[in-house]
PDB file of N, CA and C in Angstrom:
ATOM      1  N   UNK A   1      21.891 -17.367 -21.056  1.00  0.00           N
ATOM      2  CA  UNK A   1      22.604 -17.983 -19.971  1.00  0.00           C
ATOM      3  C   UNK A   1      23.167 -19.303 -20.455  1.00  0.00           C
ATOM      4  N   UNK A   2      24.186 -19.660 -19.939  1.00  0.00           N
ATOM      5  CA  UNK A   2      24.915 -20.450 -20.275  1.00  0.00           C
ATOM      6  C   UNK A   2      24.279 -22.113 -19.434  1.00  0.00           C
ATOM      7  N   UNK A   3      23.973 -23.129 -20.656  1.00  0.00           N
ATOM      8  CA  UNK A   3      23.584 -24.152 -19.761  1.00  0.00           C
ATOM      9  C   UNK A   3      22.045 -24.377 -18.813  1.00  0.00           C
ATOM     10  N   UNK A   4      21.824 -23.438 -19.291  1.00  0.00           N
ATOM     11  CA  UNK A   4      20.425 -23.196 -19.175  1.00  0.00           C
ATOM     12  C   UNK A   4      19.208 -23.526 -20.577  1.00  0.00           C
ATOM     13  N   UNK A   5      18.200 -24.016 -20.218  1.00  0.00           N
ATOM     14  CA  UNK A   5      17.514 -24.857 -21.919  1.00  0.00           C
ATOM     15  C   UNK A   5      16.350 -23.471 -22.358  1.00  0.00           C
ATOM     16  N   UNK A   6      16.250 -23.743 -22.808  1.00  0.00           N
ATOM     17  CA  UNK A   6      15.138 -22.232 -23.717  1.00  0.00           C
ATOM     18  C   UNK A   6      13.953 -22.758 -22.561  1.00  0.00           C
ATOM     19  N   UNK A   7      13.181 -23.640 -22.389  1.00  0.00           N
ATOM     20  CA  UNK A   7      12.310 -23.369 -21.535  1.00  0.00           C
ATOM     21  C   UNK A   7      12.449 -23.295 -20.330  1.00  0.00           C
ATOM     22  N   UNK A   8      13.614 -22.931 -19.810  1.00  0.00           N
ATOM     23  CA  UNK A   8      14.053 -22.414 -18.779  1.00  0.00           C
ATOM     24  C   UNK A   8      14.082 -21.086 -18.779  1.00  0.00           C
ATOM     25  N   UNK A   9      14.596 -21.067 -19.876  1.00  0.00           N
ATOM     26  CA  UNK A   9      14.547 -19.389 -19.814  1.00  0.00           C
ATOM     27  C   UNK A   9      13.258 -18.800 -20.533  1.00  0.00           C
ATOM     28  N   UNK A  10      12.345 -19.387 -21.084  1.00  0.00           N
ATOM     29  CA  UNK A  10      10.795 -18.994 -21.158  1.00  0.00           C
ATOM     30  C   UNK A  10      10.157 -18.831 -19.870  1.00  0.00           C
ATOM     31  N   UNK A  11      10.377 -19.946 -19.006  1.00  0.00           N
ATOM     32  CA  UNK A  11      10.031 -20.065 -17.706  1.00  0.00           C
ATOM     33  C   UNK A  11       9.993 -18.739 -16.555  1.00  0.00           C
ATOM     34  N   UNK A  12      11.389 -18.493 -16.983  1.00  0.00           N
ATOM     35  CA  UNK A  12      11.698 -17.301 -16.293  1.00  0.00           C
ATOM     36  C   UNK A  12      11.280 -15.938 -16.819  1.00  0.00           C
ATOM     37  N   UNK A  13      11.863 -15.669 -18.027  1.00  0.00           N
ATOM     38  CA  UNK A  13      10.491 -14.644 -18.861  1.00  0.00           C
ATOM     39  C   UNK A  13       9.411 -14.883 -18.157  1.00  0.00           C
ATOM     40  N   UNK A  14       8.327 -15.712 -18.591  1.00  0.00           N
ATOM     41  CA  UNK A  14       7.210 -15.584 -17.979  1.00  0.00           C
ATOM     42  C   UNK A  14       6.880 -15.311 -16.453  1.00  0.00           C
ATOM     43  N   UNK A  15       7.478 -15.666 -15.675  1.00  0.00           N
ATOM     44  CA  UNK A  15       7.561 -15.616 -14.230  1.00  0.00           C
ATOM     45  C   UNK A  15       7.701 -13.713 -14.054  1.00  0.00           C
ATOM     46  N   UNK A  16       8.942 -13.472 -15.076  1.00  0.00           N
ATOM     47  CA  UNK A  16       9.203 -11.619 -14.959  1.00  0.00           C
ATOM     48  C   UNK A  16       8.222 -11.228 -15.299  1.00  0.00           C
ATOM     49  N   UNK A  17       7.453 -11.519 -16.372  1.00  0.00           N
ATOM     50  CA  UNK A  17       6.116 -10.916 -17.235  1.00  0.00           C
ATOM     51  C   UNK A  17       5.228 -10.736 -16.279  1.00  0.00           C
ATOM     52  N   UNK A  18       4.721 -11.854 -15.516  1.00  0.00           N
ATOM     53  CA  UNK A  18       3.959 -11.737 -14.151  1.00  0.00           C
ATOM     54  C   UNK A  18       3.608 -10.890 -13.248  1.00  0.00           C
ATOM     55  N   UNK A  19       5.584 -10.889 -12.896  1.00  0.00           N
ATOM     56  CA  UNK A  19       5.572 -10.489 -11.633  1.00  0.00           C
ATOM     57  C   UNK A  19       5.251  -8.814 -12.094  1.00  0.00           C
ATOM     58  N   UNK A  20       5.840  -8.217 -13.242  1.00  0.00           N
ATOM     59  CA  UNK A  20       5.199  -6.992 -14.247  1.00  0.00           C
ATOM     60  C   UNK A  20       4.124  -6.490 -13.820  1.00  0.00           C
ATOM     61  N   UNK A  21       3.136  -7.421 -14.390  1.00  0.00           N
ATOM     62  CA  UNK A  21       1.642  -7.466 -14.268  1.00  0.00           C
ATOM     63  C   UNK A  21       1.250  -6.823 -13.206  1.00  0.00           C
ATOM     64  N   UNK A  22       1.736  -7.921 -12.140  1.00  0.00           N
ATOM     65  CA  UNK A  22       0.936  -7.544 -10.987  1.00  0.00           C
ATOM     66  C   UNK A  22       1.793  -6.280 -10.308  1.00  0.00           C
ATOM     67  N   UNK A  23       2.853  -5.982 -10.521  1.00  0.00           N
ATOM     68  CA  UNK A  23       3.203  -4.599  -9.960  1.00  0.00           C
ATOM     69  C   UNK A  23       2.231  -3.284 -10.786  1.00  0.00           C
ATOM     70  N   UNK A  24       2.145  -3.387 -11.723  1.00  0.00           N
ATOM     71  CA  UNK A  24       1.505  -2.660 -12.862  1.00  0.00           C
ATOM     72  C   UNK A  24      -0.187  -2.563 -12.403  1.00  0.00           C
ATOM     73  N   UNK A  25      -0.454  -3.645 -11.830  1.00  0.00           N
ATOM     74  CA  UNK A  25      -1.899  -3.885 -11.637  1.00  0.00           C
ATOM     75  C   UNK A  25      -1.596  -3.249 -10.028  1.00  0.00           C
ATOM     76  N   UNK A  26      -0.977  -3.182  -9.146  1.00  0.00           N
ATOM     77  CA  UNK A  26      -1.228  -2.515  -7.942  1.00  0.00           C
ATOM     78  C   UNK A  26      -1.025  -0.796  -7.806  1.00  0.00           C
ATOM     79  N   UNK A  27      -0.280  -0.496  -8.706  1.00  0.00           N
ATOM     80  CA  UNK A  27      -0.159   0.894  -9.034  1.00  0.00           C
ATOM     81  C   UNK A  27      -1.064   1.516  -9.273  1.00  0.00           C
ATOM     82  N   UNK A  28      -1.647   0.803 -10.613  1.00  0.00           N
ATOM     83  CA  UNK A  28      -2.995   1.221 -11.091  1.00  0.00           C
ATOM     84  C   UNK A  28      -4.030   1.615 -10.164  1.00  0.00           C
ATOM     85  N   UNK A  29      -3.939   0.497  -9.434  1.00  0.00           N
ATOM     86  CA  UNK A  29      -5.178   0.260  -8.307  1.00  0.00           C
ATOM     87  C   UNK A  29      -4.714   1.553  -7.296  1.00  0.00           C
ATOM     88  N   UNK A  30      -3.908   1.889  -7.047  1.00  0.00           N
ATOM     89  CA  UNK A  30      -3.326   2.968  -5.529  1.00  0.00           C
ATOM     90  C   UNK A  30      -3.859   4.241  -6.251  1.00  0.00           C
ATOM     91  N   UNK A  31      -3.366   4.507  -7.480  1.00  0.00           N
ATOM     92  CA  UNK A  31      -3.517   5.450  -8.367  1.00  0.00           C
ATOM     93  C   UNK A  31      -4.879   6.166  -8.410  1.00  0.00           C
ATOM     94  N   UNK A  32      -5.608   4.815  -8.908  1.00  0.00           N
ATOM     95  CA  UNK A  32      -7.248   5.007  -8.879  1.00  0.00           C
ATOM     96  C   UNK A  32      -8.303   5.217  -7.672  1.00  0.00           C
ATOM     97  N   UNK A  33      -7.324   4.638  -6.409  1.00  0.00           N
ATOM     98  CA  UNK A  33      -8.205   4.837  -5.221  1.00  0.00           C
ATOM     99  C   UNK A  33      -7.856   6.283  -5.189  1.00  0.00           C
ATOM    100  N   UNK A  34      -5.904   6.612  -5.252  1.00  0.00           N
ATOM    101  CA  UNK A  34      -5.958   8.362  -4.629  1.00  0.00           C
ATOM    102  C   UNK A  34      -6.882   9.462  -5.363  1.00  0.00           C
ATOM    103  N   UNK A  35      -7.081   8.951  -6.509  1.00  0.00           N
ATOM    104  CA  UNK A  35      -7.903   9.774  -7.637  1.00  0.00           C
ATOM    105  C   UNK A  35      -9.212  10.079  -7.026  1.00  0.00           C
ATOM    106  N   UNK A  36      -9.486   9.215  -6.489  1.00  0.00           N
ATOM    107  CA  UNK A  36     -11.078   9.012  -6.134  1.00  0.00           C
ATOM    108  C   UNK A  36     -11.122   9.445  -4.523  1.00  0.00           C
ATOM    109  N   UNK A  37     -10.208   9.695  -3.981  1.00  0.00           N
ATOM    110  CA  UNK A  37     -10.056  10.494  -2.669  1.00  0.00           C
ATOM    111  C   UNK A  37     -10.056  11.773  -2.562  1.00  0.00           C
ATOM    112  N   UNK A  38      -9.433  12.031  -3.802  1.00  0.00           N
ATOM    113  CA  UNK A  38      -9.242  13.681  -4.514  1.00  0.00           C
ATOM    114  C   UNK A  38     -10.750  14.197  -4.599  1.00  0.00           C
ATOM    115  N   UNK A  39     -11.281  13.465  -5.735  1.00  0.00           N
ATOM    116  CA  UNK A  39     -12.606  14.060  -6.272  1.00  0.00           C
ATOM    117  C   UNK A  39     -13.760  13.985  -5.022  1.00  0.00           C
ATOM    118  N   UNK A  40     -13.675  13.139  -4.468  1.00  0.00           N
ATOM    119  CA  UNK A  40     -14.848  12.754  -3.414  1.00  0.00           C
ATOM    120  C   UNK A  40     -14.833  14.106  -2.090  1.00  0.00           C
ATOM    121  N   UNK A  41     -13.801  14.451  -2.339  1.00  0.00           N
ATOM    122  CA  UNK A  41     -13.406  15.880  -1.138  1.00  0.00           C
ATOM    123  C   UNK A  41     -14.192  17.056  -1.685  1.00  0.00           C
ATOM    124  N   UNK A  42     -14.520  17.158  -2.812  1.00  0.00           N
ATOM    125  CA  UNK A  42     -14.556  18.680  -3.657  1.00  0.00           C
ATOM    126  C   UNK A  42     -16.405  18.717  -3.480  1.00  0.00           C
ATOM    127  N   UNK A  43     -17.122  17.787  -3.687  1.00  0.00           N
ATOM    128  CA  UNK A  43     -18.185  18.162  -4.302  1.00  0.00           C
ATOM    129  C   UNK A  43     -18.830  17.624  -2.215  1.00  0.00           C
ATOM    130  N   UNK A  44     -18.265  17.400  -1.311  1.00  0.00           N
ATOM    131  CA  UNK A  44     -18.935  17.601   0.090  1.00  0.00           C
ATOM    132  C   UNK A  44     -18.629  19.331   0.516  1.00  0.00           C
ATOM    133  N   UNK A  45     -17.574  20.176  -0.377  1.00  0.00           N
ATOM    134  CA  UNK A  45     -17.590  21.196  -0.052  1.00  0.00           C
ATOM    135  C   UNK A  45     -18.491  21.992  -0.122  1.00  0.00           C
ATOM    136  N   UNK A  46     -18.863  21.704  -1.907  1.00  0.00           N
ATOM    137  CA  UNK A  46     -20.221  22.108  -2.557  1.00  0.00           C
ATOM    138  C   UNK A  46     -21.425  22.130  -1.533  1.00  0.00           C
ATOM    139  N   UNK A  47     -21.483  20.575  -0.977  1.00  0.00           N
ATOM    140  CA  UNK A  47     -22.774  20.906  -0.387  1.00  0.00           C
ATOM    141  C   UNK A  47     -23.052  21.277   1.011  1.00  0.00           C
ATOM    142  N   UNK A  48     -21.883  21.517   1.334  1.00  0.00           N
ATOM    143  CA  UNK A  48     -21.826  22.386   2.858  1.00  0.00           C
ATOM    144  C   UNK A  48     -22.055  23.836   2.428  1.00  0.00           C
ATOM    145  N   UNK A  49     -21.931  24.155   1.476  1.00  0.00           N
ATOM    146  CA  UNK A  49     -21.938  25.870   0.828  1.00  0.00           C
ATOM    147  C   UNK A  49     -23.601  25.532   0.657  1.00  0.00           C
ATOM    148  N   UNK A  50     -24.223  24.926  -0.335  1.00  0.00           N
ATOM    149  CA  UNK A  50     -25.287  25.201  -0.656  1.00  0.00           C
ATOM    150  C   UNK A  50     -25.936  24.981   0.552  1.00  0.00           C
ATOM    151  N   UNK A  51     -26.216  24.325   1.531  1.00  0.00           N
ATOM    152  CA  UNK A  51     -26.710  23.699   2.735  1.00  0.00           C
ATOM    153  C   UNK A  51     -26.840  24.851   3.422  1.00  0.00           C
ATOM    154  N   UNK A  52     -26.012  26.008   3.514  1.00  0.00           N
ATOM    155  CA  UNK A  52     -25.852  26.855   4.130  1.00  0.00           C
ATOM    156  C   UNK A  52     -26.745  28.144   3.665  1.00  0.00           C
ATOM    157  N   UNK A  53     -27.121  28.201   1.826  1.00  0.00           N
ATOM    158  CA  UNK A  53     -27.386  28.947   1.475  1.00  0.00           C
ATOM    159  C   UNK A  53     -28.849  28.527   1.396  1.00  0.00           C
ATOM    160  N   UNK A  54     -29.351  27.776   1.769  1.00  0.00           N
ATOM    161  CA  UNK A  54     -30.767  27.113   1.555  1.00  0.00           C
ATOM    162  C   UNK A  54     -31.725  27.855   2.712  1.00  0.00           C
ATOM    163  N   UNK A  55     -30.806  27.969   3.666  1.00  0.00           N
ATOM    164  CA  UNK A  55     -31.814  28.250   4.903  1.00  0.00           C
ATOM    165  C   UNK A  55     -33.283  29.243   4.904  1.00  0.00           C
ATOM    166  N   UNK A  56     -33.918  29.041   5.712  1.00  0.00           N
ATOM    167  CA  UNK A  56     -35.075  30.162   5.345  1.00  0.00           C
ATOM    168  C   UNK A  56     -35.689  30.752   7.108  1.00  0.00           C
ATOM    169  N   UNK A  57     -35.377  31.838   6.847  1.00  0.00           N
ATOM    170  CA  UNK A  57     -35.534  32.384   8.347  1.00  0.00           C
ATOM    171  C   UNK A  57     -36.250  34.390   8.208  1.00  0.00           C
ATOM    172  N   UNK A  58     -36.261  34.564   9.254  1.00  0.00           N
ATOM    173  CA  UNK A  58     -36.524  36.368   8.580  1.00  0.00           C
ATOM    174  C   UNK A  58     -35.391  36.471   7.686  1.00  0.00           C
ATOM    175  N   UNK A  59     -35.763  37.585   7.100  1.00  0.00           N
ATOM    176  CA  UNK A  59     -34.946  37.700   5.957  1.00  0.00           C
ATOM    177  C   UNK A  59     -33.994  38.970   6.389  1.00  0.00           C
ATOM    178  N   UNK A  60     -33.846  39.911   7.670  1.00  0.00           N
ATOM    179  CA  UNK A  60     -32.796  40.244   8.146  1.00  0.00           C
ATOM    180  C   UNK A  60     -31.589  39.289   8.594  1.00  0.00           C
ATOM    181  N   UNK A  61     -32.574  38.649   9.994  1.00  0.00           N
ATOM    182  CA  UNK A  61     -31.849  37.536  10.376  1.00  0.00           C
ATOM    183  C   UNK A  61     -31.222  36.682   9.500  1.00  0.00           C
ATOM    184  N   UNK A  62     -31.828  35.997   8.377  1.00  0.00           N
ATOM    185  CA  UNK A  62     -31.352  35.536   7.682  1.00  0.00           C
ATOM    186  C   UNK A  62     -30.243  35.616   6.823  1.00  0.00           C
ATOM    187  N   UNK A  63     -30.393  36.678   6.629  1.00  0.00           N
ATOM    188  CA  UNK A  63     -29.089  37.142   6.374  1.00  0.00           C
ATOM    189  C   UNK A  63     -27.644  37.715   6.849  1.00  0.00           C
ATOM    190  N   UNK A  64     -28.055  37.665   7.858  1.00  0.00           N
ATOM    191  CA  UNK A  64     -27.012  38.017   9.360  1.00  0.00           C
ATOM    192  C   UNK A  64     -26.743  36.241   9.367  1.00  0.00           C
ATOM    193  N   UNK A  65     -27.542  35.479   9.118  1.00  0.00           N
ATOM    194  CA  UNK A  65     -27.151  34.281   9.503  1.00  0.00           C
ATOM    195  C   UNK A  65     -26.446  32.937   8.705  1.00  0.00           C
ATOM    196  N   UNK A  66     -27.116  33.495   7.536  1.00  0.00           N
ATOM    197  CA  UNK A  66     -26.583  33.294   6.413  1.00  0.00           C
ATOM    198  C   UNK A  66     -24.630  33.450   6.109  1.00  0.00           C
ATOM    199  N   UNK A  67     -24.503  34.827   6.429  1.00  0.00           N
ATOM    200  CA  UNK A  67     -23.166  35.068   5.966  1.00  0.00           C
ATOM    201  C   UNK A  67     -22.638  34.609   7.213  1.00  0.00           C
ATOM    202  N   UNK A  68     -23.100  34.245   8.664  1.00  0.00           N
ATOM    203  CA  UNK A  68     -22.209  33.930   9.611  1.00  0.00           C
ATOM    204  C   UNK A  68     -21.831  31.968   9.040  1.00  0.00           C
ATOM    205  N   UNK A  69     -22.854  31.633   8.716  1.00  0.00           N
ATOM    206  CA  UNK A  69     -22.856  30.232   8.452  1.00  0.00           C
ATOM    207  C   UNK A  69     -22.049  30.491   7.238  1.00  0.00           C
ATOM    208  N   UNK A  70     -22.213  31.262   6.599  1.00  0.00           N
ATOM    209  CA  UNK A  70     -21.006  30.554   5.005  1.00  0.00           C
ATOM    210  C   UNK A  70     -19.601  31.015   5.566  1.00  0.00           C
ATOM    211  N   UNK A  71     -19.608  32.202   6.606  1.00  0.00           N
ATOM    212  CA  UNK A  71     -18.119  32.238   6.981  1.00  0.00           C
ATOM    213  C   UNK A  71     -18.074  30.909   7.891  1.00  0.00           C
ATOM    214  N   UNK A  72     -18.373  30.970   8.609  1.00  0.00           N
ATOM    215  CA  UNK A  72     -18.122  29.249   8.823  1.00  0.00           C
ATOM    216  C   UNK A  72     -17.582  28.399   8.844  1.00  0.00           C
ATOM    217  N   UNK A  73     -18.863  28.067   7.661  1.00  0.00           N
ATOM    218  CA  UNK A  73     -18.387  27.176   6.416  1.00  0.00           C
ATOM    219  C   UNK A  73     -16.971  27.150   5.926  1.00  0.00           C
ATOM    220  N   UNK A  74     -16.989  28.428   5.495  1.00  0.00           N
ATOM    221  CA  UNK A  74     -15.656  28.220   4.529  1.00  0.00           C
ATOM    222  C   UNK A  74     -14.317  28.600   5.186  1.00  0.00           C
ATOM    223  N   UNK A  75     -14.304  28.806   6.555  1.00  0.00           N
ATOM    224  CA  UNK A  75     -13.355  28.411   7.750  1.00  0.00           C
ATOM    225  C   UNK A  75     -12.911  27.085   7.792  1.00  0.00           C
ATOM    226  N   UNK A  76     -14.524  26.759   8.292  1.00  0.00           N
ATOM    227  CA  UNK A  76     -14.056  24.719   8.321  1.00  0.00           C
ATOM    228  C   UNK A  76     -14.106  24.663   7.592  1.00  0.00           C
ATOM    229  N   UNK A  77     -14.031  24.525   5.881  1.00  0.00           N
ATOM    230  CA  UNK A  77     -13.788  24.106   5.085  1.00  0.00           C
ATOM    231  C   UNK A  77     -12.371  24.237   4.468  1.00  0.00           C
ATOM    232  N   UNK A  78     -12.174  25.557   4.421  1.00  0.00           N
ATOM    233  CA  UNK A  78     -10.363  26.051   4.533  1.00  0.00           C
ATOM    234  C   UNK A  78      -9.556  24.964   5.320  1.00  0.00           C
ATOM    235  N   UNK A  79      -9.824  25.240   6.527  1.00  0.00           N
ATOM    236  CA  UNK A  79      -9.176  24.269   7.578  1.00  0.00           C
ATOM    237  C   UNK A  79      -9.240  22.399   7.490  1.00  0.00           C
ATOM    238  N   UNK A  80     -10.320  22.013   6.645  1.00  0.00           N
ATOM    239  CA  UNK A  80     -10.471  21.058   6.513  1.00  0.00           C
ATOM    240  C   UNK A  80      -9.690  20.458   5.272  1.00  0.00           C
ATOM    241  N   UNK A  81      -9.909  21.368   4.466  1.00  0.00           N
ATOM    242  CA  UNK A  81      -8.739  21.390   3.181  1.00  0.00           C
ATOM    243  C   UNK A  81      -7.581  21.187   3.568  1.00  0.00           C
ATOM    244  N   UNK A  82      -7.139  22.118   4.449  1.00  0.00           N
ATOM    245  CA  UNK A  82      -5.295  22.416   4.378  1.00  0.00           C
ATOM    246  C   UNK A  82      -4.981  20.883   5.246  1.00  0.00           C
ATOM    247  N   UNK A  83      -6.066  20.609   5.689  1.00  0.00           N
ATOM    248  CA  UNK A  83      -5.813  19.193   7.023  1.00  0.00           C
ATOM    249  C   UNK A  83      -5.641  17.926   5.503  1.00  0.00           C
ATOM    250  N   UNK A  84      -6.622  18.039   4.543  1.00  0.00           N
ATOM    251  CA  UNK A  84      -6.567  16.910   3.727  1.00  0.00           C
ATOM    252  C   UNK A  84      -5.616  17.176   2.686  1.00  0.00           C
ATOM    253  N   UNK A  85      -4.791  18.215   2.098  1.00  0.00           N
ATOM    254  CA  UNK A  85      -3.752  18.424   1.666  1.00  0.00           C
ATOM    255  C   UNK A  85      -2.519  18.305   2.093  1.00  0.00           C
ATOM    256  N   UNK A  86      -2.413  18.227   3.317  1.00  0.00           N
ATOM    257  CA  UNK A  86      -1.483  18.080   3.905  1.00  0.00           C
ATOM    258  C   UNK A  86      -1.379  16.387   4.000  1.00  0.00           C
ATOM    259  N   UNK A  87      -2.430  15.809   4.104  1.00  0.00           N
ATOM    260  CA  UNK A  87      -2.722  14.012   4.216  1.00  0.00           C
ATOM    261  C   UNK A  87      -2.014  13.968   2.519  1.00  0.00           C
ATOM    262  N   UNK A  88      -2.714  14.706   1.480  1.00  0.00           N
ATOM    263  CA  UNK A  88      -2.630  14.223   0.394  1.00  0.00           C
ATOM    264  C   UNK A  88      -0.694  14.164  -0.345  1.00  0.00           C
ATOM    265  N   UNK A  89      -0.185  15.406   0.846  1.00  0.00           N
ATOM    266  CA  UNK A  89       0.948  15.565   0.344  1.00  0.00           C
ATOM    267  C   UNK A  89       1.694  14.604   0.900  1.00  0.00           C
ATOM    268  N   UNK A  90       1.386  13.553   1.954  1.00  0.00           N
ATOM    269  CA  UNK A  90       2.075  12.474   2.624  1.00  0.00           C
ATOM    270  C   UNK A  90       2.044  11.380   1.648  1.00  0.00           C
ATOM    271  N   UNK A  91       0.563  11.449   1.402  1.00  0.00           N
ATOM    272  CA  UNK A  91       0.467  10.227   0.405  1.00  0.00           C
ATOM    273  C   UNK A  91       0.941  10.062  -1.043  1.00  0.00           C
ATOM    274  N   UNK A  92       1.157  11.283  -1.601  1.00  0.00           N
ATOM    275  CA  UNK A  92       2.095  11.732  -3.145  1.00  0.00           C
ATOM    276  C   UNK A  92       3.498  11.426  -2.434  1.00  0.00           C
ATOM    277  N   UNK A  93       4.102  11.485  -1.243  1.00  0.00           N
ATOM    278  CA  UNK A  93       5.347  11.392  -1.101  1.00  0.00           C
ATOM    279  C   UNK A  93       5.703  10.214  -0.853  1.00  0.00           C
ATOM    280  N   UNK A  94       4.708   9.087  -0.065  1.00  0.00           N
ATOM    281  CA  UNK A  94       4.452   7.739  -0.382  1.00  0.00           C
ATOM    282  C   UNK A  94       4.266   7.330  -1.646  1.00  0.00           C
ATOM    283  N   UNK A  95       3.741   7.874  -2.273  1.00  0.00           N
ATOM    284  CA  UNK A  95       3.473   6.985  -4.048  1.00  0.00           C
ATOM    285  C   UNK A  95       4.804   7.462  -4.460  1.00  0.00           C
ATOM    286  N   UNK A  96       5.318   8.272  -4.550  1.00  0.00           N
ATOM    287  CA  UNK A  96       6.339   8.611  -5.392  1.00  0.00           C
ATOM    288  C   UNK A  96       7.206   7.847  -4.866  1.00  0.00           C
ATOM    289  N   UNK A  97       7.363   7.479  -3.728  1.00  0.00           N
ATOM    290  CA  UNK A  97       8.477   6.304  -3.313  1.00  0.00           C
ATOM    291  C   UNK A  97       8.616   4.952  -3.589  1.00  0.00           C
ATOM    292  N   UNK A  98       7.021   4.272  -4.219  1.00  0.00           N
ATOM    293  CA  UNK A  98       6.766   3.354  -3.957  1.00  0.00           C
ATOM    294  C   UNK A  98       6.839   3.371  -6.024  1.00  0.00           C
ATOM    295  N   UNK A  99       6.809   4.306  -6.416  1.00  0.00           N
ATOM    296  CA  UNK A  99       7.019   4.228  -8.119  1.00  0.00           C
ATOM    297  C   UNK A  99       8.483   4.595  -8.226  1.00  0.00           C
ATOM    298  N   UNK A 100       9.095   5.156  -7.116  1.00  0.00           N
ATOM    299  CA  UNK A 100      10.580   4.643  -7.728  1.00  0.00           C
ATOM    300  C   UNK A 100      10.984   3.546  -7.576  1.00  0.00           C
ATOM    301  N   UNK A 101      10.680   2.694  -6.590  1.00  0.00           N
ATOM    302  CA  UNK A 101      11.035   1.316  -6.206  1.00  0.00           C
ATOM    303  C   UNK A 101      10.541   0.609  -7.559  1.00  0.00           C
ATOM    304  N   UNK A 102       8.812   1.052  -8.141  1.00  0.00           N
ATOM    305  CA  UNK A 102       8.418   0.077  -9.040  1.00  0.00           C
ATOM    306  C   UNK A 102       9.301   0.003 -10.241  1.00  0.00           C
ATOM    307  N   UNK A 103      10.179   1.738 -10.551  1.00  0.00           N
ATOM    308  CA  UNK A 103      10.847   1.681 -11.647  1.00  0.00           C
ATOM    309  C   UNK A 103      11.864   1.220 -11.440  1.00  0.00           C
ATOM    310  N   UNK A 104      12.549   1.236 -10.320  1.00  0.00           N
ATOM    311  CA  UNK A 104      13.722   0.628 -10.780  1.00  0.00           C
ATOM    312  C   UNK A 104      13.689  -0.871 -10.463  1.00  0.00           C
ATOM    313  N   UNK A 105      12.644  -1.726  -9.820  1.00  0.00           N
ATOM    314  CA  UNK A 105      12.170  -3.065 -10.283  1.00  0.00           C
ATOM    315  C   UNK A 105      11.917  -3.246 -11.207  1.00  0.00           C
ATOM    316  N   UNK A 106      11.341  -2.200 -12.464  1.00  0.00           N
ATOM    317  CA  UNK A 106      11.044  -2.272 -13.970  1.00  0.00           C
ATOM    318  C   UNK A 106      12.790  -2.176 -14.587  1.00  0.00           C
ATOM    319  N   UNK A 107      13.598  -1.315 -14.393  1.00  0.00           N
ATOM    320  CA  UNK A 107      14.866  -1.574 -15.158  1.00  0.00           C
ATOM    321  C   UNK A 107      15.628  -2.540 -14.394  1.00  0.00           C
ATOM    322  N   UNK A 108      15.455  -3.057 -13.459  1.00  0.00           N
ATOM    323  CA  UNK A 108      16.708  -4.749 -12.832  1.00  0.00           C
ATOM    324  C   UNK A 108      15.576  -5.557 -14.096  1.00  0.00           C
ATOM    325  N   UNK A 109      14.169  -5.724 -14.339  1.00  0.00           N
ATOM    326  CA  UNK A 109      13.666  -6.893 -14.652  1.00  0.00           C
ATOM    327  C   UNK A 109      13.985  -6.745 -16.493  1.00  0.00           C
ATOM    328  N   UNK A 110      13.980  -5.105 -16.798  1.00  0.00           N
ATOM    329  CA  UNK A 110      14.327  -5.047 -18.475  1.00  0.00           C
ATOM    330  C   UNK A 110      15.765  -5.441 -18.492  1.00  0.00           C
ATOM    331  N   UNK A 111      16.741  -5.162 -17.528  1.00  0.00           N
ATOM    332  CA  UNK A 111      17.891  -5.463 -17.924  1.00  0.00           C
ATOM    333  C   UNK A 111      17.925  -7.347 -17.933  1.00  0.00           C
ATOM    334  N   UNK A 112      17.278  -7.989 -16.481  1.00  0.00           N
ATOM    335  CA  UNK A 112      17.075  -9.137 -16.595  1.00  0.00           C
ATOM    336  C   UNK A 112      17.086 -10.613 -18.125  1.00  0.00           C
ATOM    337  N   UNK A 113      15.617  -9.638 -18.611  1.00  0.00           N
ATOM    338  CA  UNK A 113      15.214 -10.202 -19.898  1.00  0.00           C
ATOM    339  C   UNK A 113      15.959  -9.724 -20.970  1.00  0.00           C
ATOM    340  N   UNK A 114      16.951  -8.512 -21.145  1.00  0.00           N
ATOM    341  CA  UNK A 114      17.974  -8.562 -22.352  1.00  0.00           C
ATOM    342  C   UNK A 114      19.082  -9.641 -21.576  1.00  0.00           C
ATOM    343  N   UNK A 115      19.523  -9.750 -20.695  1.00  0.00           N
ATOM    344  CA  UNK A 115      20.361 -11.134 -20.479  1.00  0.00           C
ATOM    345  C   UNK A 115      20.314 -11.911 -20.951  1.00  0.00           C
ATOM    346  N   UNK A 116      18.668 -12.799 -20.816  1.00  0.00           N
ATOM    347  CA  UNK A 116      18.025 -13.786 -20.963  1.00  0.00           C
ATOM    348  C   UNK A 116      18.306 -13.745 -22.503  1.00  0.00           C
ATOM    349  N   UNK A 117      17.968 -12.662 -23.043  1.00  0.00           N
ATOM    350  CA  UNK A 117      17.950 -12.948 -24.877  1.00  0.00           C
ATOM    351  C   UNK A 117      19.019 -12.961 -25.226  1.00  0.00           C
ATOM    352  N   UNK A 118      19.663 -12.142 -24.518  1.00  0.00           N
ATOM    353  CA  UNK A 118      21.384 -11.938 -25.324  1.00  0.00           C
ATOM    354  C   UNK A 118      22.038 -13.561 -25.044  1.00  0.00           C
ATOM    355  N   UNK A 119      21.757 -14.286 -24.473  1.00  0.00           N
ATOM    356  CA  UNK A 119      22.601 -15.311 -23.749  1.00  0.00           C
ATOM    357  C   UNK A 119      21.890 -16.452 -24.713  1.00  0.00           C
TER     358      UNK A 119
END
C-alpha cells in the first residue's frame, strides 16, 4: 500500500493472522462438539437393546416378551434415529453454510495479505 509504513502493514498482517485463528479455532470447536453428538447417539442404542435382552422372567413369557420389547425397542429407536438425522441433516446444512462464509473470509483475507506484500 501506498504511504502506508511496514509496521502498519505488520500491524495489519497480524490483526488478519488473528482474526484466522480464531475463525479456525471456532470451526474446530463446532466440528468437535457435532462429532461428539454423532458418537454419543450410537452406543444409548446399544444399551436400550441389551437392557432389553437382560430381562429374566418364565422363559415362555420371556420370550414372548423379550421379542415384544426388542421390537419396541428398535421402533423407538428407528424413530428416534430418523428424528436425530433429520436434526443432524439441519445442522450439516448449517455448518456447511457457516464454512462457506469461513472460506470465502479465508480468500478476501489471502487475497488481503498478497496486497499487503505486493504493495
Amino acid at each position: 500500500m501506498f504511504g502506508v509504513s511496514n509496521s502498519q502493514q505488520d500491524e495489519s498482517l497480524v490483526a488478519v493472522i488473528d482474526a484466522m485463528r480464531r475463525e479456525v479455532s471456532v470451526s474446530v470447536s463446532v466440528l468437535k462438539s457435532f462429532l461428539e453428538f454423532l458418537s454419543g447417539r450410537q452406543s444409548n442404542i446399544k444399551t436400550k437393546l441389551t437392557s432389553v435382552l437382560m430381562k429374566k422372567k418364565d422363559l415362555r413369557e420371556e420370550t414372548k416378551n423379550e421379542l415384544e420389547s426388542l421390537d419396541s425397542a428398535i421402533c423407538c429407536s428407528r424413530d428416534d434415529l430418523q428424528n436425530k438425522l433429520e436434526e443432524v441433516e439441519l445442522s450439516i446444512d448449517g455448518f456447511e453454510k457457516h464454512l462457506e462464509g469461513l472460506f470465502r473470509r479465508l480468500i478476501r483475507i489471502r487475497a488481503s495479505i498478497l496486497n499487503i506484500i505486493s504493495h
